[in-house]
PDB file of N, CA and C in Angstrom:
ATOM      1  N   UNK A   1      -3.242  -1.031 -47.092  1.00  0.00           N
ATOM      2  CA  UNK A   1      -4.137  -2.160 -46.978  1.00  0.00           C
ATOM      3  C   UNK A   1      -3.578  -3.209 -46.019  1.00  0.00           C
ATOM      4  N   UNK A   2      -2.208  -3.723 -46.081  1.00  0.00           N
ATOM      5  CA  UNK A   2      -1.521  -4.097 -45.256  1.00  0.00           C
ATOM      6  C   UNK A   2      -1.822  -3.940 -44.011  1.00  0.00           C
ATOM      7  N   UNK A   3      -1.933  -3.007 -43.024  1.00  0.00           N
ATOM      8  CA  UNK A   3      -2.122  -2.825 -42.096  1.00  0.00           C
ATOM      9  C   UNK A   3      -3.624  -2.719 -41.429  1.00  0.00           C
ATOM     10  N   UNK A   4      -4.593  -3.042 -42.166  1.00  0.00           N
ATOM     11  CA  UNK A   4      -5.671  -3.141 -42.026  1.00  0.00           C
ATOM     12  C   UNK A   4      -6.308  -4.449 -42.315  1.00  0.00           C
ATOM     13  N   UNK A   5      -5.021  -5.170 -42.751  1.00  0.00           N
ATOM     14  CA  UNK A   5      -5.794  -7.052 -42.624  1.00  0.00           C
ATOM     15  C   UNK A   5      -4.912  -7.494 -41.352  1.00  0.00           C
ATOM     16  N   UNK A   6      -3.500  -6.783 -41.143  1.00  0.00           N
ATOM     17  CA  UNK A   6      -3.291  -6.675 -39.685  1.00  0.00           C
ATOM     18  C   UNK A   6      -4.188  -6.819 -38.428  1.00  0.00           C
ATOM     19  N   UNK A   7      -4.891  -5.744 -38.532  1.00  0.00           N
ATOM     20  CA  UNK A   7      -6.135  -5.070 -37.910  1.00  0.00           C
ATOM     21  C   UNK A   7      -6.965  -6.159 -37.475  1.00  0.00           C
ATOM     22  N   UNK A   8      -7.627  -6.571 -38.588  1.00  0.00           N
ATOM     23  CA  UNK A   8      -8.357  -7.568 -38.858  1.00  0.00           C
ATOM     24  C   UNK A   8      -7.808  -8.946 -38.142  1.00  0.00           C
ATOM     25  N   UNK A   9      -6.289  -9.490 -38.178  1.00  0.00           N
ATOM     26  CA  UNK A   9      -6.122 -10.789 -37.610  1.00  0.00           C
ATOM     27  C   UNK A   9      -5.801 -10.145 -36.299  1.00  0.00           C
ATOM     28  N   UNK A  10      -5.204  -9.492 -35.526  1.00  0.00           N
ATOM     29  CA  UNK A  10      -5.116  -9.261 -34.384  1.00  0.00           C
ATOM     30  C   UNK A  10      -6.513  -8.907 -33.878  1.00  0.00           C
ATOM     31  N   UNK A  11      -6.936  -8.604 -34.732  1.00  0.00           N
ATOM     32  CA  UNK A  11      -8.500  -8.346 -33.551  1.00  0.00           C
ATOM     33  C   UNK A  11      -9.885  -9.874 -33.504  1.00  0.00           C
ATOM     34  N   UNK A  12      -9.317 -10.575 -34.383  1.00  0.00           N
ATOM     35  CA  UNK A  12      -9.300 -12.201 -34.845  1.00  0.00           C
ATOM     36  C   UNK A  12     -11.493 -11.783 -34.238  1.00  0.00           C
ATOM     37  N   UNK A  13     -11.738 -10.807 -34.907  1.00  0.00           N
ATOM     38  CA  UNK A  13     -13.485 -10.992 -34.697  1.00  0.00           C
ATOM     39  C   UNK A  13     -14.077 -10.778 -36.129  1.00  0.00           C
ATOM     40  N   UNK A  14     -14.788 -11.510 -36.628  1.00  0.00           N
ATOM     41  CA  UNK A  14     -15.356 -11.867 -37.863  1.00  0.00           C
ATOM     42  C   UNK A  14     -16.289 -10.556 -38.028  1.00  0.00           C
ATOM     43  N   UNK A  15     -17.001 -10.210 -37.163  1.00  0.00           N
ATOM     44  CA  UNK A  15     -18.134  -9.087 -37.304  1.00  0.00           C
ATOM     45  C   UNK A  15     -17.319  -7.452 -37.192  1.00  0.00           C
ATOM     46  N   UNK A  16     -15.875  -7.693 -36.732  1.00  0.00           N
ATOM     47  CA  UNK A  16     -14.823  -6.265 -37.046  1.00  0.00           C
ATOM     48  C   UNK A  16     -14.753  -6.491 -38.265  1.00  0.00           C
ATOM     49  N   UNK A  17     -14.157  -7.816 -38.836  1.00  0.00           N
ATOM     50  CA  UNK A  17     -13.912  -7.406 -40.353  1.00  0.00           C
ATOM     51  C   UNK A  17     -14.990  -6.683 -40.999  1.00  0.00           C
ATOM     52  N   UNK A  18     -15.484  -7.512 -40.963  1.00  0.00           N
ATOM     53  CA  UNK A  18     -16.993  -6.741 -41.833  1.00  0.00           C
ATOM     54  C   UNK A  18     -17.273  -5.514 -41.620  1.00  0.00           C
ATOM     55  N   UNK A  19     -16.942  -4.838 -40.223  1.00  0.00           N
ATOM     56  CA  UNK A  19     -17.192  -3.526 -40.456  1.00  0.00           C
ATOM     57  C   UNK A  19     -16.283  -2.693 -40.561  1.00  0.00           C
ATOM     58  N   UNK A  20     -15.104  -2.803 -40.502  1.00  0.00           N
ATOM     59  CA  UNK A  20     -14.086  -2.507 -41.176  1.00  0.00           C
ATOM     60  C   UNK A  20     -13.714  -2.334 -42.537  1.00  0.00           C
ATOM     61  N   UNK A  21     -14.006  -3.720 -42.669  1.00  0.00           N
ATOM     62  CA  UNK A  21     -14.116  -3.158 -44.157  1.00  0.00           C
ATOM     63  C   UNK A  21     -15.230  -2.215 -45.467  1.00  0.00           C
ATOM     64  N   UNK A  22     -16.059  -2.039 -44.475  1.00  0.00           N
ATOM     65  CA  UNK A  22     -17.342  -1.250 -44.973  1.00  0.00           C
ATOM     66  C   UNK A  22     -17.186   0.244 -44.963  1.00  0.00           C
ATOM     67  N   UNK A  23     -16.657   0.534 -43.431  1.00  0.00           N
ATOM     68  CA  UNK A  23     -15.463   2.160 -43.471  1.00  0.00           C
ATOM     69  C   UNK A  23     -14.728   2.131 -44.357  1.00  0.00           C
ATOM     70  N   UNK A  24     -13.813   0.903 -44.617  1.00  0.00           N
ATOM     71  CA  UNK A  24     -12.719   1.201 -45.303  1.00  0.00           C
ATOM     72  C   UNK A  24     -13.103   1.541 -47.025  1.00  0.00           C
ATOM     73  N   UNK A  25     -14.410   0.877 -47.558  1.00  0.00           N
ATOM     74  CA  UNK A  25     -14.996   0.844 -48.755  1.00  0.00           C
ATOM     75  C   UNK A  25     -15.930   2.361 -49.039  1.00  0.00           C
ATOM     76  N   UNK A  26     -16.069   2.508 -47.849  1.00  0.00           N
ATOM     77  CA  UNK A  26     -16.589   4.083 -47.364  1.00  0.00           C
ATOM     78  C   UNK A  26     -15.311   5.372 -47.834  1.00  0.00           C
ATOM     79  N   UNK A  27     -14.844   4.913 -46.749  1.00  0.00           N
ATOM     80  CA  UNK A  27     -13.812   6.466 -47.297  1.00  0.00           C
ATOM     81  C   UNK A  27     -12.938   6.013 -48.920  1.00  0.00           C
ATOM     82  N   UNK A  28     -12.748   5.012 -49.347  1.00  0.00           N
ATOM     83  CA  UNK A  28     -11.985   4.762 -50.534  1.00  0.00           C
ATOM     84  C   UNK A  28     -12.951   6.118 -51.720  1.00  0.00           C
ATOM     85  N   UNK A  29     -14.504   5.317 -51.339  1.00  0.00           N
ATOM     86  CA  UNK A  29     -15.298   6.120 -52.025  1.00  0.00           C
ATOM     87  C   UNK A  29     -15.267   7.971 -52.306  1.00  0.00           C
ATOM     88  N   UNK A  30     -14.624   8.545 -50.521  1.00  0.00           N
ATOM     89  CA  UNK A  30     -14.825   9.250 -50.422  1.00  0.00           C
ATOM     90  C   UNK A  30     -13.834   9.907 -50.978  1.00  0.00           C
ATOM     91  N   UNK A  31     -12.814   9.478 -50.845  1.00  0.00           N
ATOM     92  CA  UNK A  31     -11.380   9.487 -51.459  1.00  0.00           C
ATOM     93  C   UNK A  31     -11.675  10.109 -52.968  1.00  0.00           C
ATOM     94  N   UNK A  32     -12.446   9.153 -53.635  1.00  0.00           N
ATOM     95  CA  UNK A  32     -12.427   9.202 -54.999  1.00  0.00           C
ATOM     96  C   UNK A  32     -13.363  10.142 -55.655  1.00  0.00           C
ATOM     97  N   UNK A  33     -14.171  10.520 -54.661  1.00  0.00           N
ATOM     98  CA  UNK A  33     -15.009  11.812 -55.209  1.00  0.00           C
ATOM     99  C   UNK A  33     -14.263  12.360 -54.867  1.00  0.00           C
ATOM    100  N   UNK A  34     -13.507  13.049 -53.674  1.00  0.00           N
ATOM    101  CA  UNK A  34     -12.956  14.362 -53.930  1.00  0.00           C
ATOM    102  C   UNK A  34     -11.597  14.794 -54.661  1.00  0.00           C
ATOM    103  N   UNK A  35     -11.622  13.421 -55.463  1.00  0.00           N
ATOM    104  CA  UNK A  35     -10.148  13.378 -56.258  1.00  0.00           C
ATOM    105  C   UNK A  35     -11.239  13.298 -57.499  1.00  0.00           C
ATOM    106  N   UNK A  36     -12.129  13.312 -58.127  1.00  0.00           N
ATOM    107  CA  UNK A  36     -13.544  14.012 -58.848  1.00  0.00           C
ATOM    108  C   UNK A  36     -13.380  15.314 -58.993  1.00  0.00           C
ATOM    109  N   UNK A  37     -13.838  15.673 -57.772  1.00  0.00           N
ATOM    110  CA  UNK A  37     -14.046  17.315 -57.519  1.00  0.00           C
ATOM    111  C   UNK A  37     -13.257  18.118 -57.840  1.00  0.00           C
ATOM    112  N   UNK A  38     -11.786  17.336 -57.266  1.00  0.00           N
ATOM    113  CA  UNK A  38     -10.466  18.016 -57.356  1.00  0.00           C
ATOM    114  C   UNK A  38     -10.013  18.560 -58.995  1.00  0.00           C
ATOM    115  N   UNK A  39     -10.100  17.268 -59.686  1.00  0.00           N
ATOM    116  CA  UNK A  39      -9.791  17.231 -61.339  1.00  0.00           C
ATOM    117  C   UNK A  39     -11.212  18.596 -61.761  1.00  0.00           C
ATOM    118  N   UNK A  40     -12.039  18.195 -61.280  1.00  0.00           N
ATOM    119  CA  UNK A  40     -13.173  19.376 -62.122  1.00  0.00           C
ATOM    120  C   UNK A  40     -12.703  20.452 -61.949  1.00  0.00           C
ATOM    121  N   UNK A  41     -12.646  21.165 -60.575  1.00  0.00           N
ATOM    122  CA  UNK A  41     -11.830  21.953 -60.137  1.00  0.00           C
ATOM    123  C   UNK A  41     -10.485  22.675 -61.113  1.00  0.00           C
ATOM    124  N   UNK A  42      -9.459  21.309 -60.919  1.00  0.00           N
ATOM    125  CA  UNK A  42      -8.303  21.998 -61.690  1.00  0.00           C
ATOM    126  C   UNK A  42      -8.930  22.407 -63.278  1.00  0.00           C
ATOM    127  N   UNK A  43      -9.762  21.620 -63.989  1.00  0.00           N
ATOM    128  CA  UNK A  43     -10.306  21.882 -65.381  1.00  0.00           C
ATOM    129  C   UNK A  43     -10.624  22.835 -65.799  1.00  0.00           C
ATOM    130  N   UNK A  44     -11.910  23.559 -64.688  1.00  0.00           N
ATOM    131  CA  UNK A  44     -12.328  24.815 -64.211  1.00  0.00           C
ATOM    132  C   UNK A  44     -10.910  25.846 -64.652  1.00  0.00           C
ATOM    133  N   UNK A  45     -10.559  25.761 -63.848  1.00  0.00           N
ATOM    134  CA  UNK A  45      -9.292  26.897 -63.368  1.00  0.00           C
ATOM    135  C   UNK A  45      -8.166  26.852 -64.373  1.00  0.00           C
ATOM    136  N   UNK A  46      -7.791  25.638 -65.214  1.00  0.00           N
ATOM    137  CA  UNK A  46      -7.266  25.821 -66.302  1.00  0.00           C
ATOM    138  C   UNK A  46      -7.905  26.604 -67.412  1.00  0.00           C
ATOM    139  N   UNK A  47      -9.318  26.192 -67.484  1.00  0.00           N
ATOM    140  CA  UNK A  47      -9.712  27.066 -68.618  1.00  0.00           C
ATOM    141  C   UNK A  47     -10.322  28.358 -68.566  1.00  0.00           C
ATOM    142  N   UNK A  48     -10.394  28.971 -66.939  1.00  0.00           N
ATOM    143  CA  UNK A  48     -10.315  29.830 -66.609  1.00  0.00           C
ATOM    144  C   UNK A  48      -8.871  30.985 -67.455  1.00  0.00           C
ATOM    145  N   UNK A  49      -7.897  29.676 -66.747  1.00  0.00           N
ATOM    146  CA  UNK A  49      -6.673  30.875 -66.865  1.00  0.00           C
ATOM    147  C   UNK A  49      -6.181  30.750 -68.441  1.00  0.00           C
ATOM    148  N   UNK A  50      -7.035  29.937 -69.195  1.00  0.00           N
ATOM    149  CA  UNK A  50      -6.682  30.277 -70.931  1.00  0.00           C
ATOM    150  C   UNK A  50      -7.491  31.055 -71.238  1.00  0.00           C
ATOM    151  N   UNK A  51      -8.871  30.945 -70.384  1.00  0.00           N
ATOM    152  CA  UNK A  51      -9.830  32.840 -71.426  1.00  0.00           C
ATOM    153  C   UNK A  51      -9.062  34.140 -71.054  1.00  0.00           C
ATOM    154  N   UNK A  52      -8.177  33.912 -69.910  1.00  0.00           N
ATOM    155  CA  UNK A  52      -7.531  35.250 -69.240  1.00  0.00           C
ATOM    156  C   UNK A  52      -6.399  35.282 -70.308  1.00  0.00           C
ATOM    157  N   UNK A  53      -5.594  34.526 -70.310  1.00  0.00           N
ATOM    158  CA  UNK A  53      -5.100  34.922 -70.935  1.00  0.00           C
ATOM    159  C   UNK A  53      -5.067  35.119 -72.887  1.00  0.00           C
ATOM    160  N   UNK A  54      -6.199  34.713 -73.399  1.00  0.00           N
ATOM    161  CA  UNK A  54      -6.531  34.629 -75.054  1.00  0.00           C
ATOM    162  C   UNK A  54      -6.944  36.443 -74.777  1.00  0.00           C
ATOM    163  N   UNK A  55      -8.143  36.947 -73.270  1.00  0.00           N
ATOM    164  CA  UNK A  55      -8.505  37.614 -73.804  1.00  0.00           C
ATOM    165  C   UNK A  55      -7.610  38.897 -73.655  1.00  0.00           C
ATOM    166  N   UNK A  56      -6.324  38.904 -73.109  1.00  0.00           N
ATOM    167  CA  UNK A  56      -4.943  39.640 -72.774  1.00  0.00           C
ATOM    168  C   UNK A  56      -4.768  40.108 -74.305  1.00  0.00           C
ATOM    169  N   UNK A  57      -4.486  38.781 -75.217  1.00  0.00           N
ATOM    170  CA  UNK A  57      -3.687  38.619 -76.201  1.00  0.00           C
ATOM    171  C   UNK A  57      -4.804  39.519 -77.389  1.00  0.00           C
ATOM    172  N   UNK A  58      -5.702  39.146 -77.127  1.00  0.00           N
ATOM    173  CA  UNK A  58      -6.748  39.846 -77.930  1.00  0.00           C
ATOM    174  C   UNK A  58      -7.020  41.741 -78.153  1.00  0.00           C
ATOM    175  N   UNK A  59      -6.859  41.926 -76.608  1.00  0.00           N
ATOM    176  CA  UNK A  59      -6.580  43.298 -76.360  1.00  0.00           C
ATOM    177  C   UNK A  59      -5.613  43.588 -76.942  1.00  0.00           C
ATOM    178  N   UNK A  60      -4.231  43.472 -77.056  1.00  0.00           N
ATOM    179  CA  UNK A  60      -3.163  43.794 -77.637  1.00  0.00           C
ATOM    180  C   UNK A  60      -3.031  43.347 -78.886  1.00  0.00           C
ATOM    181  N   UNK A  61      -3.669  42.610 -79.548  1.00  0.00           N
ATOM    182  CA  UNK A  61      -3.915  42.209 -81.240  1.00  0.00           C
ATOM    183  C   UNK A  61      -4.822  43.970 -81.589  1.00  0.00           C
ATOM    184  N   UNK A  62      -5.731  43.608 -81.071  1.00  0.00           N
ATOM    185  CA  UNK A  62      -6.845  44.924 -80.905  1.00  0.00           C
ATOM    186  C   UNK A  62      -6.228  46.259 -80.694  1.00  0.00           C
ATOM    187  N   UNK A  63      -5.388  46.749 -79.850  1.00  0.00           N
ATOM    188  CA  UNK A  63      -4.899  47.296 -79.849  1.00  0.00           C
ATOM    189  C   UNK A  63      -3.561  47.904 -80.903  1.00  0.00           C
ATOM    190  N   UNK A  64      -3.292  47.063 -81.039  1.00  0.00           N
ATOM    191  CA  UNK A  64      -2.084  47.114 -82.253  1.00  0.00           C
ATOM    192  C   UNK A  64      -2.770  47.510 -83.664  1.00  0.00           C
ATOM    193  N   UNK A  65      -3.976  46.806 -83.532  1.00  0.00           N
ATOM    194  CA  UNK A  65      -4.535  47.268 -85.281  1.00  0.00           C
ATOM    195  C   UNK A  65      -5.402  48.392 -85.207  1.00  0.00           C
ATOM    196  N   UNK A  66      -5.535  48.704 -84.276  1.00  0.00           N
ATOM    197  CA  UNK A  66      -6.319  50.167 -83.396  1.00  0.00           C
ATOM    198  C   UNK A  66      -5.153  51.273 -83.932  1.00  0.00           C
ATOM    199  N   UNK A  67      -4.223  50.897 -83.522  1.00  0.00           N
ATOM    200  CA  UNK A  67      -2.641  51.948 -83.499  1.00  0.00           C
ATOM    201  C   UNK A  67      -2.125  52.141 -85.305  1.00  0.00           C
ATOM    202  N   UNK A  68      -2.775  51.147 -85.831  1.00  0.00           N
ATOM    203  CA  UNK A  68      -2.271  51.055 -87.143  1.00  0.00           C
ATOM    204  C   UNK A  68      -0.889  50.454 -87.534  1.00  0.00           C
ATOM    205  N   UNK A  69      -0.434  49.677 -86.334  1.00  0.00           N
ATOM    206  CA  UNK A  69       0.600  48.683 -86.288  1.00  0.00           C
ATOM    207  C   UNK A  69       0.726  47.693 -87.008  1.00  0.00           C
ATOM    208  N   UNK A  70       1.501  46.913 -88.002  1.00  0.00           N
ATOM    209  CA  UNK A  70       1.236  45.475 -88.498  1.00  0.00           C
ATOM    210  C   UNK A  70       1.786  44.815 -87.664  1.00  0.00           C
ATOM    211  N   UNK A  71       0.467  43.733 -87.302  1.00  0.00           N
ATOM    212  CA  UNK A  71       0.933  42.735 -86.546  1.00  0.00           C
ATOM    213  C   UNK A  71       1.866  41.748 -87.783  1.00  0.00           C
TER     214      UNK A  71
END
């Protein structure tokens, strides 16, 4: 942020700020959806990789009482 009120006094024009800061309120946004997307994403893929592996564990429960094994 620092370097973008920099920006702002070296370029000492009232109508840059303003649009500067409208990009800058722009991508923050954009920022934050795909850090959204990202978390859904990882959520996805976590509970992806717990049905993979419950339904691993299941086969081999299944299997074992198939065999006449005590689990």
């Amino acid at each position: 942020m620092s370097h973008f009120f920099m920006l702002v006094i070296l370029s000492g024009n009232l109508d840059n700020f303003f649009i500067n800061h409208d990009i800058n309120i722009g991508f923050l946004t954009f920022l934050s959806d795909w850090r959204s997307i990202l978390l859904n994403q990882q959520t996805i893929l976590k509970i992806f990789i717990f049905d993979v592996i419950l339904s691993i564990l299941v086969r081999h429960v299944t299997l074992l009482k198939v065999t006449n094994i005590s689990v």
